[in-house]
N, C-alpha and C. Protein backbone atom coordinates (compact mmCIF):
# COMPACT_ATOMS: atom_id res chain seq x y z
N UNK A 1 68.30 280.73 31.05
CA UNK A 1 68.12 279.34 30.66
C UNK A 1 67.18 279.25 29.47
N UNK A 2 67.41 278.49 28.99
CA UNK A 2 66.10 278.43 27.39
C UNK A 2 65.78 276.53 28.11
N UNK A 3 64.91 276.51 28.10
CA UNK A 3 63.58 275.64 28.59
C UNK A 3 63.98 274.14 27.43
N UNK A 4 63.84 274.57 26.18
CA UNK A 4 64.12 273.44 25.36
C UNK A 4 65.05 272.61 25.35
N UNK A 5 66.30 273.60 26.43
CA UNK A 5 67.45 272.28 26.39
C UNK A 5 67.48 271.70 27.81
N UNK A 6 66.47 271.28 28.47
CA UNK A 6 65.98 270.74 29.40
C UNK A 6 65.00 269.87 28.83
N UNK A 7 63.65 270.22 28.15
CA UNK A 7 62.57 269.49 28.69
C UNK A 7 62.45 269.12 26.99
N UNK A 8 62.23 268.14 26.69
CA UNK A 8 62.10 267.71 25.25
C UNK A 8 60.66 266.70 25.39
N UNK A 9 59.95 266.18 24.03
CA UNK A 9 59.36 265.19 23.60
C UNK A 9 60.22 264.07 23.03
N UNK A 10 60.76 262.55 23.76
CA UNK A 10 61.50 262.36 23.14
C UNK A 10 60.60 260.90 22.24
N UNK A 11 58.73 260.72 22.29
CA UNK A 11 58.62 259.19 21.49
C UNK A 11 57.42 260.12 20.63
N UNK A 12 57.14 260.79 20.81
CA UNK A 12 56.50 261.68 20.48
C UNK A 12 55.16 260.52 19.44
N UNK A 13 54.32 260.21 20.98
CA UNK A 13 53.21 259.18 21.01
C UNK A 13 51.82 259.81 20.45
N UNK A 14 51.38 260.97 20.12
CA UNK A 14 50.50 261.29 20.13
C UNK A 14 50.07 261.55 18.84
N UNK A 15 49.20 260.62 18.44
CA UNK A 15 48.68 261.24 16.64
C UNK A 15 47.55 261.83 16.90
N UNK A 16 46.88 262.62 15.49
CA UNK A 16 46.23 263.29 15.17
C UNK A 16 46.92 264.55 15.31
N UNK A 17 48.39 265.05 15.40
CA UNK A 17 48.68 266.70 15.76
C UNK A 17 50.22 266.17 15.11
N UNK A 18 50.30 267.34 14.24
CA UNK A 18 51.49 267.71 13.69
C UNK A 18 52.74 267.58 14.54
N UNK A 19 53.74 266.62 14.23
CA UNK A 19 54.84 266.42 15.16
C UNK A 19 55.70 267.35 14.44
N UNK A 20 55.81 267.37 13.19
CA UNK A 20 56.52 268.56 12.65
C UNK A 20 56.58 269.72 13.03
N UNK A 21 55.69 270.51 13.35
CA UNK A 21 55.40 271.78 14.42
C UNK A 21 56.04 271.86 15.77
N UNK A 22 56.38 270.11 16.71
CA UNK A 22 56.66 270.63 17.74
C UNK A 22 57.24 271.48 18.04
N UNK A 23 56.93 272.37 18.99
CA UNK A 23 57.79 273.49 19.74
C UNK A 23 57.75 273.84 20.78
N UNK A 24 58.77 273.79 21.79
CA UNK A 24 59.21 273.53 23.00
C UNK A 24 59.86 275.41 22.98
N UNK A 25 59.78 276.24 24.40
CA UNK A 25 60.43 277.56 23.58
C UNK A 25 61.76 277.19 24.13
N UNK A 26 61.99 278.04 23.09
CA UNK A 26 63.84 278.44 23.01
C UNK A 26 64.16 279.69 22.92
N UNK A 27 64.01 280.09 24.00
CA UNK A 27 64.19 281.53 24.30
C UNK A 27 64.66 281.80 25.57
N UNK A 28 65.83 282.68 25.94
CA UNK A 28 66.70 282.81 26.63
C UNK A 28 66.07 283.30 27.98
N UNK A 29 65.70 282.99 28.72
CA UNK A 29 64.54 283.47 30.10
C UNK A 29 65.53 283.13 31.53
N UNK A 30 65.06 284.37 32.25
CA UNK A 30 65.53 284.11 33.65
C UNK A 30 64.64 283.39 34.27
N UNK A 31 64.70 282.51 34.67
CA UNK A 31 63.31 281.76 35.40
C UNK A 31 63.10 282.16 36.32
N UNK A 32 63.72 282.87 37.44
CA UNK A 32 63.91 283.19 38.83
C UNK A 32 62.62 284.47 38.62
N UNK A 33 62.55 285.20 37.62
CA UNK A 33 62.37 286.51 37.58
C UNK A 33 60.38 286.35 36.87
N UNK A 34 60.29 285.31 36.52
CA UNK A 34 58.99 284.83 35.84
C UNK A 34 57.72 284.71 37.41
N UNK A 35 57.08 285.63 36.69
CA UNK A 35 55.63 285.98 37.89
C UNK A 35 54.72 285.38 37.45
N UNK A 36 54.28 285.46 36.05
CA UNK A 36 53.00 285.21 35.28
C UNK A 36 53.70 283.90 34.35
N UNK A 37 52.94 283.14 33.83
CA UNK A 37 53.03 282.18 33.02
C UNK A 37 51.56 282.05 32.71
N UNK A 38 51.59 282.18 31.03
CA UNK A 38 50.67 282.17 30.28
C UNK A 38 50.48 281.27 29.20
N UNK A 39 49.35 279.82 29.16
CA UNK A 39 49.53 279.04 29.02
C UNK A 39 48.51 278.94 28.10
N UNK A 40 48.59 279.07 26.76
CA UNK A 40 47.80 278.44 25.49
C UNK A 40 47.74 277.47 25.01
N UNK A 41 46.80 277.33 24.08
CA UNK A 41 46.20 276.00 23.51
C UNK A 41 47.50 275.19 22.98
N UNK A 42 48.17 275.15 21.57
CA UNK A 42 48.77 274.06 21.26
C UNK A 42 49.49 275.43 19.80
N UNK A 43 51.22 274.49 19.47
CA UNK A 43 51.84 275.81 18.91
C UNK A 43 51.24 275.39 17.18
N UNK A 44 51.54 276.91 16.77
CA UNK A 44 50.85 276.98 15.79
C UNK A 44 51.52 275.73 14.38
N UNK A 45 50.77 275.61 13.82
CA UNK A 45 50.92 275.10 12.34
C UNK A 45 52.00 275.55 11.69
N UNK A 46 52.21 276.53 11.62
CA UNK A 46 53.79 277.15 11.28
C UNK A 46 54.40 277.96 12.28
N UNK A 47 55.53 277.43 12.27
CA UNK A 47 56.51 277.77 13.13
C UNK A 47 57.09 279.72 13.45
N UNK A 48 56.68 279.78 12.30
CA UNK A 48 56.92 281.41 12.13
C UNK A 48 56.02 282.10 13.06
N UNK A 49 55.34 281.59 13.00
CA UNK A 49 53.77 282.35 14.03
C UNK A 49 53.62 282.18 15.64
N UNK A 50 55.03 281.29 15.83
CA UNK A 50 55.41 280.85 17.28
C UNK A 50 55.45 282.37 18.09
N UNK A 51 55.30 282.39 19.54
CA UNK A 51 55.85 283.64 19.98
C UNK A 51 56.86 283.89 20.42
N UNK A 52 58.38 283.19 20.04
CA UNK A 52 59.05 284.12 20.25
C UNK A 52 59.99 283.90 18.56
N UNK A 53 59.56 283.63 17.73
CA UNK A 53 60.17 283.82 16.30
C UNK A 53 60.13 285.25 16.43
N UNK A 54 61.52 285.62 15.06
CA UNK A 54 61.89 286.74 15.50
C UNK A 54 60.78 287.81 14.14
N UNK A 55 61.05 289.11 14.32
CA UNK A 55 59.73 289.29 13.49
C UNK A 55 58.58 289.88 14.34
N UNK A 56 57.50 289.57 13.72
CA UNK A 56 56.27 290.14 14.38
C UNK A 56 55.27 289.03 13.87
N UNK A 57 55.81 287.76 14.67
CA UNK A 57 54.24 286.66 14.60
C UNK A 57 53.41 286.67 14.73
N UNK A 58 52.52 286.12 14.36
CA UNK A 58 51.16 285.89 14.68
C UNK A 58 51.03 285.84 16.15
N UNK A 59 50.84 284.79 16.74
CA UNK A 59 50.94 284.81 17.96
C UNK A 59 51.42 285.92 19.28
N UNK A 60 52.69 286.36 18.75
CA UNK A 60 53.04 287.69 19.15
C UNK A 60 52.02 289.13 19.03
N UNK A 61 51.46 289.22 17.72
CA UNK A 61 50.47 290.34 17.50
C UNK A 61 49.49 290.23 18.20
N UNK A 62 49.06 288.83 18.16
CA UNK A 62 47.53 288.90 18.93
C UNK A 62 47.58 289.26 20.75
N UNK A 63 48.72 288.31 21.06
CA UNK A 63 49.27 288.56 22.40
C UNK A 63 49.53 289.77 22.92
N UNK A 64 50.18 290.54 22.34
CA UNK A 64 50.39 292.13 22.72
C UNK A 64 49.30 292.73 22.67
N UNK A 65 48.82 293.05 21.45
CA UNK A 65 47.02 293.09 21.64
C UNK A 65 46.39 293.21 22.63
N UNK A 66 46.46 292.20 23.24
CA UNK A 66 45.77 291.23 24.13
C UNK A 66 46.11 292.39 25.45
N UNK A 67 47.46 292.40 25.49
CA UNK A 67 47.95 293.12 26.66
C UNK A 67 47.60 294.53 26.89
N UNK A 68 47.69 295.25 25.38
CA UNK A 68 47.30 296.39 25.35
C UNK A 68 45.90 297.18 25.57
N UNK A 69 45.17 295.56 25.33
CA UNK A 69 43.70 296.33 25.16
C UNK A 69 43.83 296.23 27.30
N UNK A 70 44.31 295.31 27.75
CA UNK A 70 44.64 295.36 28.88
C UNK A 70 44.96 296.91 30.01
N UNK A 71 45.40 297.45 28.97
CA UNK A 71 45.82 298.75 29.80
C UNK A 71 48.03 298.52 29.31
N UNK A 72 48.41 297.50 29.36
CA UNK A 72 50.17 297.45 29.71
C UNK A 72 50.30 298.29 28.12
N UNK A 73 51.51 298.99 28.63
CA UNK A 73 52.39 299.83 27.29
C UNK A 73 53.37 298.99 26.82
N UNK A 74 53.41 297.61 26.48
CA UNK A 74 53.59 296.75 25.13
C UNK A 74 54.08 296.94 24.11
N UNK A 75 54.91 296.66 23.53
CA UNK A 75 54.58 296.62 21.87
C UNK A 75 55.51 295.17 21.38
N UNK A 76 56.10 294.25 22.41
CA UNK A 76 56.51 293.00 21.64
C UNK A 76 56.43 291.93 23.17
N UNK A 77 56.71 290.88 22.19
CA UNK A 77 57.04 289.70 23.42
C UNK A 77 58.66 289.89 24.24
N UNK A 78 59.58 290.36 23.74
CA UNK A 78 60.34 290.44 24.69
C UNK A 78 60.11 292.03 25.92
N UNK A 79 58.90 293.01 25.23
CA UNK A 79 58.74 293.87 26.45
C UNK A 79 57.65 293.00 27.54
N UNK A 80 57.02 291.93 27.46
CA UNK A 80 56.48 291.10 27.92
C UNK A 80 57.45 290.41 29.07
N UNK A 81 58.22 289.79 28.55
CA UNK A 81 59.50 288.65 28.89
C UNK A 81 59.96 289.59 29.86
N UNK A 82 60.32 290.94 29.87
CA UNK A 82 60.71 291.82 30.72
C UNK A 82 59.97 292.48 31.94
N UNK A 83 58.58 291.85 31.52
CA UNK A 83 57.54 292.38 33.05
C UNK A 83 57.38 290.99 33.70
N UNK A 84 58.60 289.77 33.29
CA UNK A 84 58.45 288.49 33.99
C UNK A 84 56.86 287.66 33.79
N UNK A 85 56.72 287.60 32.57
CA UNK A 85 56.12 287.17 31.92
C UNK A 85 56.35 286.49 30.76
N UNK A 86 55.88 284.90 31.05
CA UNK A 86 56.60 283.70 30.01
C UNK A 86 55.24 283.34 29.44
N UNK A 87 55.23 282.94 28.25
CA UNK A 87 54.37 282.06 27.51
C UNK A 87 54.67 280.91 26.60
N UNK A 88 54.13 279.76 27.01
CA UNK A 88 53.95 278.41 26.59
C UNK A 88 52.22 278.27 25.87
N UNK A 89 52.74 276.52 25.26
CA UNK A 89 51.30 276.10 25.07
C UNK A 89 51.39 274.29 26.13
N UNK A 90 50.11 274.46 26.07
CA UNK A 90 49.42 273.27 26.68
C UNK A 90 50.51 271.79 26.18
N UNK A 91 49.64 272.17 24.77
CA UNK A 91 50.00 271.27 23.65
C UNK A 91 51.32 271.69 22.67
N UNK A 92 52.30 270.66 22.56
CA UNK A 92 53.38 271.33 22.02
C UNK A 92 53.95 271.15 20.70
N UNK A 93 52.74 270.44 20.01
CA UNK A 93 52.65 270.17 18.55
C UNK A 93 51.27 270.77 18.16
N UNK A 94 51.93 271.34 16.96
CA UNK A 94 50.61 271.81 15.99
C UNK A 94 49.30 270.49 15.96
N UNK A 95 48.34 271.27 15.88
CA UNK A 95 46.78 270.50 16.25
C UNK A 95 46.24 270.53 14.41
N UNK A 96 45.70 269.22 14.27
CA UNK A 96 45.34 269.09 13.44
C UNK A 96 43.72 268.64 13.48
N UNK A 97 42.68 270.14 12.30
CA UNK A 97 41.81 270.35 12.60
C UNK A 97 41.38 271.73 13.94
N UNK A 98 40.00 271.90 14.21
CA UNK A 98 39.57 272.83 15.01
C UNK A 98 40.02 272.11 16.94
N UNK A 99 39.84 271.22 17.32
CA UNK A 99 39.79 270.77 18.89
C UNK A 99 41.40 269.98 18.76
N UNK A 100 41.20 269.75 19.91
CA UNK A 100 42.46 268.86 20.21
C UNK A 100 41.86 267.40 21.35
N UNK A 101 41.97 266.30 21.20
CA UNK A 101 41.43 265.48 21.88
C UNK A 101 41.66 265.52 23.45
N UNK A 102 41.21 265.06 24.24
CA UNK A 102 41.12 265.20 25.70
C UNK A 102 43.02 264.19 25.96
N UNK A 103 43.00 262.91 25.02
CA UNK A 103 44.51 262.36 25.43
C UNK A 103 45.42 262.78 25.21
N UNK A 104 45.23 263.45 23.86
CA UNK A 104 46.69 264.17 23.71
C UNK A 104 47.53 265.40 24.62
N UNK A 105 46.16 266.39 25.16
CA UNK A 105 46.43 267.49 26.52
C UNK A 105 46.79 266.83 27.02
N UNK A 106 46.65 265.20 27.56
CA UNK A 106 46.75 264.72 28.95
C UNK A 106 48.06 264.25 28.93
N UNK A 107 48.97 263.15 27.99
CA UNK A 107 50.18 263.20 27.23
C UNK A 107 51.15 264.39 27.37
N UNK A 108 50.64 265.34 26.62
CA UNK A 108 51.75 266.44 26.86
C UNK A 108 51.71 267.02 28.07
N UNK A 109 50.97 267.02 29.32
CA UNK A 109 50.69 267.49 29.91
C UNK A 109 51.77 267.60 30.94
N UNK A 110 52.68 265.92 31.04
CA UNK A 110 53.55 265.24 31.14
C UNK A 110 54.85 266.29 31.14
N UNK A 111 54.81 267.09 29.90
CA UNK A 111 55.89 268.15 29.50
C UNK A 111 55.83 269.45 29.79
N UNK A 112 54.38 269.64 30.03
CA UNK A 112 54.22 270.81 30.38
C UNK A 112 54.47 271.12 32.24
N UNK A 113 54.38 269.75 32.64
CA UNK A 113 55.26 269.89 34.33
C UNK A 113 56.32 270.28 34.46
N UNK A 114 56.83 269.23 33.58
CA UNK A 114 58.65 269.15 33.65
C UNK A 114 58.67 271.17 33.50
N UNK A 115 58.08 271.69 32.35
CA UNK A 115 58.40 272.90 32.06
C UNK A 115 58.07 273.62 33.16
N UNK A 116 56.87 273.96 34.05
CA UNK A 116 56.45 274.68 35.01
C UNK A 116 57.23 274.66 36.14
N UNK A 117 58.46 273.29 36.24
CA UNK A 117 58.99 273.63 37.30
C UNK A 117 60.01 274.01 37.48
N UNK A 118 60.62 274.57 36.30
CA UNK A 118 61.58 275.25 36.46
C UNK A 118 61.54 277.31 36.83
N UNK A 119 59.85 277.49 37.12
CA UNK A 119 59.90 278.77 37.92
C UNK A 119 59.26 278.72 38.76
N UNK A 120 60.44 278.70 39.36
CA UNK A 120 60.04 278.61 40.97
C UNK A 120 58.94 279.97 41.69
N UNK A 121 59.00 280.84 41.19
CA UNK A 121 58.51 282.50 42.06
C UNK A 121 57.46 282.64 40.79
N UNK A 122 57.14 281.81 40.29
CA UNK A 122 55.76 282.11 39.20
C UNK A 122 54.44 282.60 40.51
N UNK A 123 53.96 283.59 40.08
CA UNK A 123 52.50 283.70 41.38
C UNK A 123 51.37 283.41 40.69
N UNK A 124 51.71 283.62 39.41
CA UNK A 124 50.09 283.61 38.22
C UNK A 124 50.17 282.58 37.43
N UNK A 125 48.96 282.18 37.09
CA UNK A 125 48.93 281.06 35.84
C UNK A 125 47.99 281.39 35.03
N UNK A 126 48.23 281.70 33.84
CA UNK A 126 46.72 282.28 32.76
C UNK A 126 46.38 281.15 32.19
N UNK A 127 45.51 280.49 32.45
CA UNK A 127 44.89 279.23 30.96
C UNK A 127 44.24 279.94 30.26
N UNK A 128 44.99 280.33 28.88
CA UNK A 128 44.05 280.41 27.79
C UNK A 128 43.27 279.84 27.04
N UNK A 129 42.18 279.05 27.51
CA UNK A 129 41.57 278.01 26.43
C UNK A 129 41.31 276.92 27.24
N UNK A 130 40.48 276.03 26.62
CA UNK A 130 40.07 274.92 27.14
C UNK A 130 41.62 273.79 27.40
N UNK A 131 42.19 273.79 26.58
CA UNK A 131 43.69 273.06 26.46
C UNK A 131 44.34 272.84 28.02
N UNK A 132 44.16 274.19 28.19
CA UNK A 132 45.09 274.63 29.23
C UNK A 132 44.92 274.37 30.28
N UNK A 133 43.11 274.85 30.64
CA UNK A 133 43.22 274.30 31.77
C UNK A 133 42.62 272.58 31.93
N UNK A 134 42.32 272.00 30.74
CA UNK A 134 42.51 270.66 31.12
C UNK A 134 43.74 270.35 31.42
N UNK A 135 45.20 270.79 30.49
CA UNK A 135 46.63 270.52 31.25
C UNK A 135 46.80 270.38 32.68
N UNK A 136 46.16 271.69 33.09
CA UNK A 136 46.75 271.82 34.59
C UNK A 136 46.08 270.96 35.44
N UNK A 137 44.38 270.65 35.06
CA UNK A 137 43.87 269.78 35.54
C UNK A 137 44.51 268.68 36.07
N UNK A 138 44.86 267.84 34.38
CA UNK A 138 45.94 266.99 34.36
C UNK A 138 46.44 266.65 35.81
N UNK A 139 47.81 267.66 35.41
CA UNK A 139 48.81 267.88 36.50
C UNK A 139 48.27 267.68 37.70
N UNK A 140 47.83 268.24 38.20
CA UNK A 140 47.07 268.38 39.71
C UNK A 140 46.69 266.55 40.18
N UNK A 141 45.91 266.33 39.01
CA UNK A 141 45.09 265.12 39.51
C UNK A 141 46.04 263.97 39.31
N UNK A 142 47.55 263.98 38.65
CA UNK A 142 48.61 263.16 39.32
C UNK A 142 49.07 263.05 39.73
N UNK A 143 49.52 264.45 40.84
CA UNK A 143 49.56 264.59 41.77
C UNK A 143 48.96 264.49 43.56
N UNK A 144 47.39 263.94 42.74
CA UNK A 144 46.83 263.47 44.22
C UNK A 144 46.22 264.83 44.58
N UNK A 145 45.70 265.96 43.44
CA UNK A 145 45.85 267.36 44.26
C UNK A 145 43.95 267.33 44.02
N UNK A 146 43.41 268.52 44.44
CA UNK A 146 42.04 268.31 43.38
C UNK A 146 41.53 269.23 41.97
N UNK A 147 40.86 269.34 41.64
CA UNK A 147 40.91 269.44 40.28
C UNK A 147 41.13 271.32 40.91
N UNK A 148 41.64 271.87 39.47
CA UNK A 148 42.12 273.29 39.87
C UNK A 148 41.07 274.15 38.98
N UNK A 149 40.55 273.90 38.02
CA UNK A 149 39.32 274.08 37.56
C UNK A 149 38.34 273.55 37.59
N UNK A 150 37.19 273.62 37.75
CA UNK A 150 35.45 273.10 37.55
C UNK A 150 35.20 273.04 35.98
N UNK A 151 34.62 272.41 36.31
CA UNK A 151 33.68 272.00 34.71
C UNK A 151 32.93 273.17 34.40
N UNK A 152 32.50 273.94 33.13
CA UNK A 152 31.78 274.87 33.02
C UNK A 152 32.10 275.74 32.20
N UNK A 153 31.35 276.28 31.55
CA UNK A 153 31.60 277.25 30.19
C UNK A 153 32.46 278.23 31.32
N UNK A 154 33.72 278.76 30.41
CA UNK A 154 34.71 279.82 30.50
C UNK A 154 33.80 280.72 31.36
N UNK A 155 32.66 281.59 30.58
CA UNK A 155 32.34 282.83 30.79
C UNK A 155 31.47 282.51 32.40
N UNK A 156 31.24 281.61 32.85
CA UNK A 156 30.16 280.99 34.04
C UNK A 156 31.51 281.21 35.21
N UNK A 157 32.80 280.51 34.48
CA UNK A 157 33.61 280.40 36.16
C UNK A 157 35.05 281.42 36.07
N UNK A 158 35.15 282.26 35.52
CA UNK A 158 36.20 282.95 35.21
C UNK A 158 36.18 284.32 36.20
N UNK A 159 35.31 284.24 36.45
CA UNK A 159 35.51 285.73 38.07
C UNK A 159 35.42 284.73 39.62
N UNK A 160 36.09 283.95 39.55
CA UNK A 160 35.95 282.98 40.51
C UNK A 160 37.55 283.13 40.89
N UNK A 161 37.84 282.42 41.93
CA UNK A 161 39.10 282.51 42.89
C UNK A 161 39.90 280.94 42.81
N UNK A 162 40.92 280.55 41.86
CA UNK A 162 41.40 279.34 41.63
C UNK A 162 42.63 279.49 42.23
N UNK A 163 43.10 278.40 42.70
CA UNK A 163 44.42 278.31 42.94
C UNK A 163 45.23 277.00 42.52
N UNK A 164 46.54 276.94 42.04
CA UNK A 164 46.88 275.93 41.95
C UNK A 164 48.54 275.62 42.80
N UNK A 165 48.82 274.98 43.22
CA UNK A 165 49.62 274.98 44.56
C UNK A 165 49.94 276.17 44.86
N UNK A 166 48.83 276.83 45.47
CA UNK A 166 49.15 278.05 46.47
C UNK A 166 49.13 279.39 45.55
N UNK A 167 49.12 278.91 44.23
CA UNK A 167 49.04 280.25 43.36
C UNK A 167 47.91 280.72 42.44
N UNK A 168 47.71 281.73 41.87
CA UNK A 168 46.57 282.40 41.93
C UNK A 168 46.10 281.86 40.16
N UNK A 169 45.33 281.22 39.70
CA UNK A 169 44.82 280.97 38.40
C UNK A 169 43.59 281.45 37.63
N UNK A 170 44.31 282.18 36.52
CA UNK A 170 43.06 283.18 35.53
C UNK A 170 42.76 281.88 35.18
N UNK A 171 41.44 281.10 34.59
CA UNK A 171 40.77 281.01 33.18
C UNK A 171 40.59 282.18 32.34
N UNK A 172 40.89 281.64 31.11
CA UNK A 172 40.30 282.80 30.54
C UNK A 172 40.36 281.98 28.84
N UNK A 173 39.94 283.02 27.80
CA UNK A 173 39.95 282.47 26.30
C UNK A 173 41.29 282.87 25.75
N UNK A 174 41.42 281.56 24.68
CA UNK A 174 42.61 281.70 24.00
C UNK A 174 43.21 283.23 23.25
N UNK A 175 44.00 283.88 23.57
CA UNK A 175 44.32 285.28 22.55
C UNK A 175 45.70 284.55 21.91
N UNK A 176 46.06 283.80 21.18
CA UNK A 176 47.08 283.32 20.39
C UNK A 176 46.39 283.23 19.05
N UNK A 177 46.04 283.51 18.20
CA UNK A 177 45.73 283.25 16.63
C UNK A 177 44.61 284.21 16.21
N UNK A 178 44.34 283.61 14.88
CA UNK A 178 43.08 284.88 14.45
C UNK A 178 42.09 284.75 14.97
N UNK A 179 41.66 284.03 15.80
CA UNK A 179 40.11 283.95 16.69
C UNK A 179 40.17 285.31 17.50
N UNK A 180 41.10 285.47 18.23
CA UNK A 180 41.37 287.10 18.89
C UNK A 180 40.98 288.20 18.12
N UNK A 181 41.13 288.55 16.97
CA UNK A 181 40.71 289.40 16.47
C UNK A 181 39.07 289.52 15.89
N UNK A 182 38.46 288.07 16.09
CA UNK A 182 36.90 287.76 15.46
C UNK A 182 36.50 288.09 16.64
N UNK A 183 36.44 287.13 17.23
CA UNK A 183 35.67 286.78 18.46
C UNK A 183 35.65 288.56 19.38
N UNK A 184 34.80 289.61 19.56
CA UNK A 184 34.75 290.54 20.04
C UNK A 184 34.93 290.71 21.50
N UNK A 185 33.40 289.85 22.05
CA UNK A 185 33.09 289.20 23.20
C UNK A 185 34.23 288.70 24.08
N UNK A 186 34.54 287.97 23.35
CA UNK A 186 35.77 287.06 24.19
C UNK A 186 37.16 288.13 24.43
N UNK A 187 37.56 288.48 23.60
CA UNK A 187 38.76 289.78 22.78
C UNK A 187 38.15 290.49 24.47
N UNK A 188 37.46 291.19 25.07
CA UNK A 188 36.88 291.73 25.94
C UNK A 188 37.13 291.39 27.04
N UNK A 189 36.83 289.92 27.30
CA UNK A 189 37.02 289.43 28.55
C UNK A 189 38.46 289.08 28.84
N UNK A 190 39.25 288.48 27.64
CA UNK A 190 40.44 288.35 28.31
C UNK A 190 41.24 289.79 28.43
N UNK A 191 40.74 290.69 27.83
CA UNK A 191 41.74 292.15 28.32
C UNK A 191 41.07 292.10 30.19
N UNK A 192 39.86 291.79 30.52
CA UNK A 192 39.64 291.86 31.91
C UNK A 192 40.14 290.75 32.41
N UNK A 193 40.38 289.60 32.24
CA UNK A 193 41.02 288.35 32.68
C UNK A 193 42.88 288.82 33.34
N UNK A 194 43.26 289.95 32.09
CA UNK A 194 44.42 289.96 32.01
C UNK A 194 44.92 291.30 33.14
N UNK A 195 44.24 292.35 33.23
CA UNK A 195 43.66 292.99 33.91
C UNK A 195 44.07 292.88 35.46
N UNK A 196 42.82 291.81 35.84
CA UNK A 196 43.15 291.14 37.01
C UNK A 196 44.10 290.27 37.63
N UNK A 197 44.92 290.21 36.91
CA UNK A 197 46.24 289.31 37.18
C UNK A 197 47.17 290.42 36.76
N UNK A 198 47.01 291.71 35.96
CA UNK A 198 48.18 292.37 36.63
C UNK A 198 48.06 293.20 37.63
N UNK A 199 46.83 293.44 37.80
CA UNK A 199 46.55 293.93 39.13
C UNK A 199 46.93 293.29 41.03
N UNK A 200 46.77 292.01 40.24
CA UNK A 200 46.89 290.86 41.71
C UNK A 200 48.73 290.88 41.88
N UNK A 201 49.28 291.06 40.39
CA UNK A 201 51.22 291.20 40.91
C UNK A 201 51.35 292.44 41.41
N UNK A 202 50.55 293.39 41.37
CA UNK A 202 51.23 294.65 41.42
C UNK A 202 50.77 294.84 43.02
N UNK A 203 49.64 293.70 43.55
CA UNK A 203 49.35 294.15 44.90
C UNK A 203 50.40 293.50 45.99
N UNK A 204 50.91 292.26 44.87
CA UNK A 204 51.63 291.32 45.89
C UNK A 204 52.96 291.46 45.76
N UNK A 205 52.94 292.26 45.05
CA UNK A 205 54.65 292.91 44.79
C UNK A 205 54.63 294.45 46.18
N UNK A 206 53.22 294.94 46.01
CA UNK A 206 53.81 296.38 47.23
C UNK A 206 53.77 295.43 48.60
N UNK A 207 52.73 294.23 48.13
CA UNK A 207 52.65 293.45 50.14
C UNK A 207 54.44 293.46 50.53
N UNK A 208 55.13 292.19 49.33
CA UNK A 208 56.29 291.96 49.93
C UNK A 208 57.66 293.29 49.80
């Protein structure tokens, strides 16, 4: 199934962020087969740098990266896509400027349901970034659920035990753009963020 010909933006209400950029993925995915879902900030400014443009995007480089410094033998997003592992963003229009406002996450957030429920056997959820897990926040709290993250710098609540209906949730920092390659510190923690969530499929894959 490719996700985009399901779940669209169709008034596309939200200023301050590039509507031109939207991007919804369109990429051919078994949903049944998706464990991890990995959920970043908002898609890039140019479309080329999306992760699954074909090529070697931006987004794609840093991501594999990401995986590799991890320990996984990687080298693109579809060897990713193949360990049942999907990636989205929060936000589904390019962000204009450094932040993204608290309404606009909350808006798309709207889209980012519709999208999450089409995998059903997802066990993991990575928030990369502040975006993300205000999204899921979101979600949860219109649902009547309670909040699925705490308030608190990344590095304070990220070895902590989250769940969001019944499934297991990393925080962690954004690895989609050139901040991954600056940021050292951070570059660090999410290879351990990432780490621990493939460690947690590989335990709950020998349970069942």
């Amino acid at each position: 199934m490719r996700v985009n010909e399901y779940v669209k933006c169709e008034t596309f209400p939200c200023i301050e962020v590039k509507h031109e950029c939207c991007i919804i993925p369109d990429v051919d995915v078994k949903s049944a087969q998706v464990s991890i879902i990995m959920i970043s900030e908002a898609a890039p400014a140019n479309s080329t740098d999306y992760y699954y443009t074909k090529g070697n995007p931006l987004f794609q480089k840093t991501t594999v990266q990401a995986f590799k410094d991890a320990g996984a033998d990687v080298s693109s997003i579809k060897d990713l896509l193949d360990l049942g592992i999907y990636f989205t963003t929060a936000v589904k229009c390019g962000k204009i400027g450094y932040g993204i406002k608290s309404g606009i996450i909350k808006e798309c957030s709207h889209i980012l349901e519709k999208e999450l429920a089409f995998f059903p056997n997802v066990k993991i959820f990575m928030l990369m970034g502040d975006a993300a897990i205000k999204a899921i926040n979101y979600i949860a709290k219109r649902m009547g659920e309670p909040r699925v993250i705490p308030a608190g710098s990344t590095y304070k609540i990220r070895n902590q035990e989250y769940f969001f209906r019944r499934k297991r949730v990393f925080p962690s920092y954004l690895q989609a753009g050139f901040s991954f390659f600056i940021e050292k510190s951070k570059r660090r923690m999410i290879a351990e963020d990432i780490t621990r969530a493939l460690i947690h499929i590989k335990e709950y894959n020998a349970i069942m």
